[in-house]
N, C-alpha and C. Protein backbone atom coordinates (compact mmCIF):
# COMPACT_ATOMS: atom_id res chain seq x y z
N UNK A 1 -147.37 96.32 -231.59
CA UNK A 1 -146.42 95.32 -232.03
C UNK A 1 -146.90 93.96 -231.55
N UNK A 2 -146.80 93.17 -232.78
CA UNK A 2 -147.09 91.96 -232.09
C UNK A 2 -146.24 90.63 -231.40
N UNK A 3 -146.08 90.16 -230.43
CA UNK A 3 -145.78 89.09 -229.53
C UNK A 3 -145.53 87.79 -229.94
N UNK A 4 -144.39 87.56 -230.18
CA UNK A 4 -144.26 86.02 -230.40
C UNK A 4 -144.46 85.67 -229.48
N UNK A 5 -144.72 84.30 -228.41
CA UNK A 5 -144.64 83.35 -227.48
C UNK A 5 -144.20 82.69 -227.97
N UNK A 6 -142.89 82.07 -227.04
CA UNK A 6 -142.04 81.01 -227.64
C UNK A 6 -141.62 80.16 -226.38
N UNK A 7 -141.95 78.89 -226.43
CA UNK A 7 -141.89 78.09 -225.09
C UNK A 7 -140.74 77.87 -224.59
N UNK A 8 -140.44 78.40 -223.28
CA UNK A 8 -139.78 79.18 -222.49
C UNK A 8 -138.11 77.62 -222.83
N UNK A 9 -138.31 76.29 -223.07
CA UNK A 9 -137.32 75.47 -223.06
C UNK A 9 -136.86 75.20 -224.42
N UNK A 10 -137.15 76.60 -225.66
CA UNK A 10 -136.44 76.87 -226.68
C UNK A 10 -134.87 76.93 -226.48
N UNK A 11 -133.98 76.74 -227.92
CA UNK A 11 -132.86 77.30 -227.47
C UNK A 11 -133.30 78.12 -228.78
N UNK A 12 -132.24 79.26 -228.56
CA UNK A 12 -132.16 80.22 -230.16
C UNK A 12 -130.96 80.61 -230.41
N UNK A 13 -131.06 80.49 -231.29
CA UNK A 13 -129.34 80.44 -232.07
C UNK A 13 -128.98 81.86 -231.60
N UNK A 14 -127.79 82.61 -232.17
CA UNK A 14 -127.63 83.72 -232.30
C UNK A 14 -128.34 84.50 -233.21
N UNK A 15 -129.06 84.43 -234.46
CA UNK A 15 -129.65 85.06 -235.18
C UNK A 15 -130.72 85.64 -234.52
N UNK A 16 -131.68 84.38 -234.18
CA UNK A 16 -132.68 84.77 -233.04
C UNK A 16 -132.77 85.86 -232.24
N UNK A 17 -131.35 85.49 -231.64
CA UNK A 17 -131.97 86.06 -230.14
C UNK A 17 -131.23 87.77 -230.67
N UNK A 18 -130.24 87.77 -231.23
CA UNK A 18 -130.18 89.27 -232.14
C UNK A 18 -131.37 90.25 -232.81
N UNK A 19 -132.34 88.81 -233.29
CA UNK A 19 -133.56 89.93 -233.86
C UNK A 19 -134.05 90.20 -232.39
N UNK A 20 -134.17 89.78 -231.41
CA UNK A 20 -135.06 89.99 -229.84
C UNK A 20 -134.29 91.04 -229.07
N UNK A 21 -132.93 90.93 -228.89
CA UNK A 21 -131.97 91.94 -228.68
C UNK A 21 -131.35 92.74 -229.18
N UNK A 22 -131.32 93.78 -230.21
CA UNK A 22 -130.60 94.20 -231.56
C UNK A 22 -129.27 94.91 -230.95
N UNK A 23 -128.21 94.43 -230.67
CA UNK A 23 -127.01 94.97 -230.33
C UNK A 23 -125.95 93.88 -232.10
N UNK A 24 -125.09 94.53 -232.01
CA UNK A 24 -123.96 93.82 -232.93
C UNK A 24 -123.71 92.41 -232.30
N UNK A 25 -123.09 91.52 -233.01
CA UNK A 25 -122.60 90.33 -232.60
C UNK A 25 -121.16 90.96 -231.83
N UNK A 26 -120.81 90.91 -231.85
CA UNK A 26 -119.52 91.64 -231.06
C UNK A 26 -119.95 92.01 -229.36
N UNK A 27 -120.85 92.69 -229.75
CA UNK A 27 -121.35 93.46 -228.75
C UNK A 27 -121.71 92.44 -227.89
N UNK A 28 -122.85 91.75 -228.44
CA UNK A 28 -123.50 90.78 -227.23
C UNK A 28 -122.60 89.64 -226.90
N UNK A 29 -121.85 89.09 -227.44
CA UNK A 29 -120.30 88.42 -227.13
C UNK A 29 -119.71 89.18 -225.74
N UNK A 30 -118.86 90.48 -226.06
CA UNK A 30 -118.62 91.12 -225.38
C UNK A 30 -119.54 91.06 -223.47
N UNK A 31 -120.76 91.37 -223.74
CA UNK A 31 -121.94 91.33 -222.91
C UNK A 31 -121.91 89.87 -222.04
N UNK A 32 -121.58 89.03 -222.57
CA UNK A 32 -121.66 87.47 -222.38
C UNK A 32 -120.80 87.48 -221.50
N UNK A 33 -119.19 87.65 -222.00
CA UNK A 33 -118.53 87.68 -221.38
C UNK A 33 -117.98 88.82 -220.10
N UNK A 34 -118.53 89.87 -220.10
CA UNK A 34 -118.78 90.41 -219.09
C UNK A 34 -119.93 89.96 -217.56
N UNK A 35 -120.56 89.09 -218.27
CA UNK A 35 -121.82 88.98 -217.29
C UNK A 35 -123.22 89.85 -217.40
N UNK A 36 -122.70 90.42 -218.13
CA UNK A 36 -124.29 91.21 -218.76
C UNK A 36 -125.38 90.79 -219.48
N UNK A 37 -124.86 89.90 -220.42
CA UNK A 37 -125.91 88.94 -221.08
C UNK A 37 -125.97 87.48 -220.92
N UNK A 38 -127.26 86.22 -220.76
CA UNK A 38 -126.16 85.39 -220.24
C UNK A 38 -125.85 84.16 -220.93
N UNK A 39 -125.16 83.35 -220.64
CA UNK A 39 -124.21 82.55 -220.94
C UNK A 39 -125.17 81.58 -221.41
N UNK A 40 -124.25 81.10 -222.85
CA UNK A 40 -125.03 80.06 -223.98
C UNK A 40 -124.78 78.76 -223.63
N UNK A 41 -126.02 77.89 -224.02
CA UNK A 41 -125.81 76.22 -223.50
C UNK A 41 -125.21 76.08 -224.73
N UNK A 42 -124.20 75.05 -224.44
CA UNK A 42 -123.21 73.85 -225.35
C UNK A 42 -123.99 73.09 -226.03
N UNK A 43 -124.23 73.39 -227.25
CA UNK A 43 -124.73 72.35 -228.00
C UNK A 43 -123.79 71.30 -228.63
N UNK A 44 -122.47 71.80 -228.81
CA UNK A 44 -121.27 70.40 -229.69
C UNK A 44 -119.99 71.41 -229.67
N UNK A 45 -119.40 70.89 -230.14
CA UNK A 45 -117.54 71.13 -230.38
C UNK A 45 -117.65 72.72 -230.47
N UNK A 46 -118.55 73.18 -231.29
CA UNK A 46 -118.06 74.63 -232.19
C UNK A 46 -119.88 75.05 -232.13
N UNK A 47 -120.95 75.10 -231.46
CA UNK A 47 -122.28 75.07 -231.48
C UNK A 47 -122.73 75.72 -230.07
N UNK A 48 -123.65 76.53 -230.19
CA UNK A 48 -123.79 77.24 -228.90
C UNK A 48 -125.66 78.09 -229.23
N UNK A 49 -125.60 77.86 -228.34
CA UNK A 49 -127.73 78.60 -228.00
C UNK A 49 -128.09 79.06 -226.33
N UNK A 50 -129.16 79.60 -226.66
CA UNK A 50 -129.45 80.57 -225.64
C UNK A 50 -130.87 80.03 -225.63
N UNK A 51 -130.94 79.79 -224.48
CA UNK A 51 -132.46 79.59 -224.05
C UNK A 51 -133.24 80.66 -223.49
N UNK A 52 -134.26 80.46 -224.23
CA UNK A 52 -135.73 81.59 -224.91
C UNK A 52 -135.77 82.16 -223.64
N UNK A 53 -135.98 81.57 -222.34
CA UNK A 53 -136.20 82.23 -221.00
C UNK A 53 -135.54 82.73 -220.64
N UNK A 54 -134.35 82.71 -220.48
CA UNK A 54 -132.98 83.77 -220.16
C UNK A 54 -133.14 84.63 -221.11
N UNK A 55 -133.41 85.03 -222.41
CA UNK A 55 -133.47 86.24 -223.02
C UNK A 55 -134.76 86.43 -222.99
N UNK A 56 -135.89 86.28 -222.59
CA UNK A 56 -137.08 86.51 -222.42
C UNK A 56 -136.39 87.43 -220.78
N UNK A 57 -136.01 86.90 -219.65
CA UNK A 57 -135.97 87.63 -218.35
C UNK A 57 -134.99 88.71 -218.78
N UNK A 58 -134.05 88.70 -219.41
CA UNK A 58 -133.11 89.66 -219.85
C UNK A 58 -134.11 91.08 -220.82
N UNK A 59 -134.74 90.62 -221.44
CA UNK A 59 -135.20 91.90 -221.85
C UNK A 59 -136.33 92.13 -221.04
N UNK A 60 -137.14 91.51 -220.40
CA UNK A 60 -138.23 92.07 -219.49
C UNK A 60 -137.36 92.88 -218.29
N UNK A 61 -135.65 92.55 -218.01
CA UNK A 61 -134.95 93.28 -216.98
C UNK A 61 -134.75 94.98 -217.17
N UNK A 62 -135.08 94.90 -218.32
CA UNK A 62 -134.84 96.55 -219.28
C UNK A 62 -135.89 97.32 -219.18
N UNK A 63 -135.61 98.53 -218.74
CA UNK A 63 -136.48 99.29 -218.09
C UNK A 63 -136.97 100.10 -219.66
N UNK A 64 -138.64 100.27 -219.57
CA UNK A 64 -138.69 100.43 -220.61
C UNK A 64 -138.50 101.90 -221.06
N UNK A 65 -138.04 101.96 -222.64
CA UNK A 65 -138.02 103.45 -222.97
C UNK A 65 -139.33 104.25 -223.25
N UNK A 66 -139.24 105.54 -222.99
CA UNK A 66 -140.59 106.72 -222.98
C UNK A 66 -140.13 107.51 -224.06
């Protein structure tokens, strides 16, 4: 499989970071607000992103499957 690199002071929308994490929108909401996944920078009123390095350390935290 091949490797995007994406410079670590990206933000990524939710679409994004869904193709990198594949859980439901619900789900990773849910996750957010538990403290499991983490918390999106404020972009405006109703606008919200996740920076590339926090979901870059979040899935390198996942132990991998065999």
């Amino acid at each position: 499989m091949s490797q995007t690199i994406i410079n670590p002071e990206t933000l990524l929308r939710l679409p994004k970071v869904l193709q990198r994490f594949p859980v439901s929108r619900s789900d990773w909401y849910s996750g957010v607000r538990a403290g499991k996944y983490p918390a999106p920078v404020k972009l405006g009123e109703r606008s919200v992103a996740w920076r590339a390095s926090d979901i870059e350390a979040l899935i390198d935290s996942l132990p991998l499957a065999r």
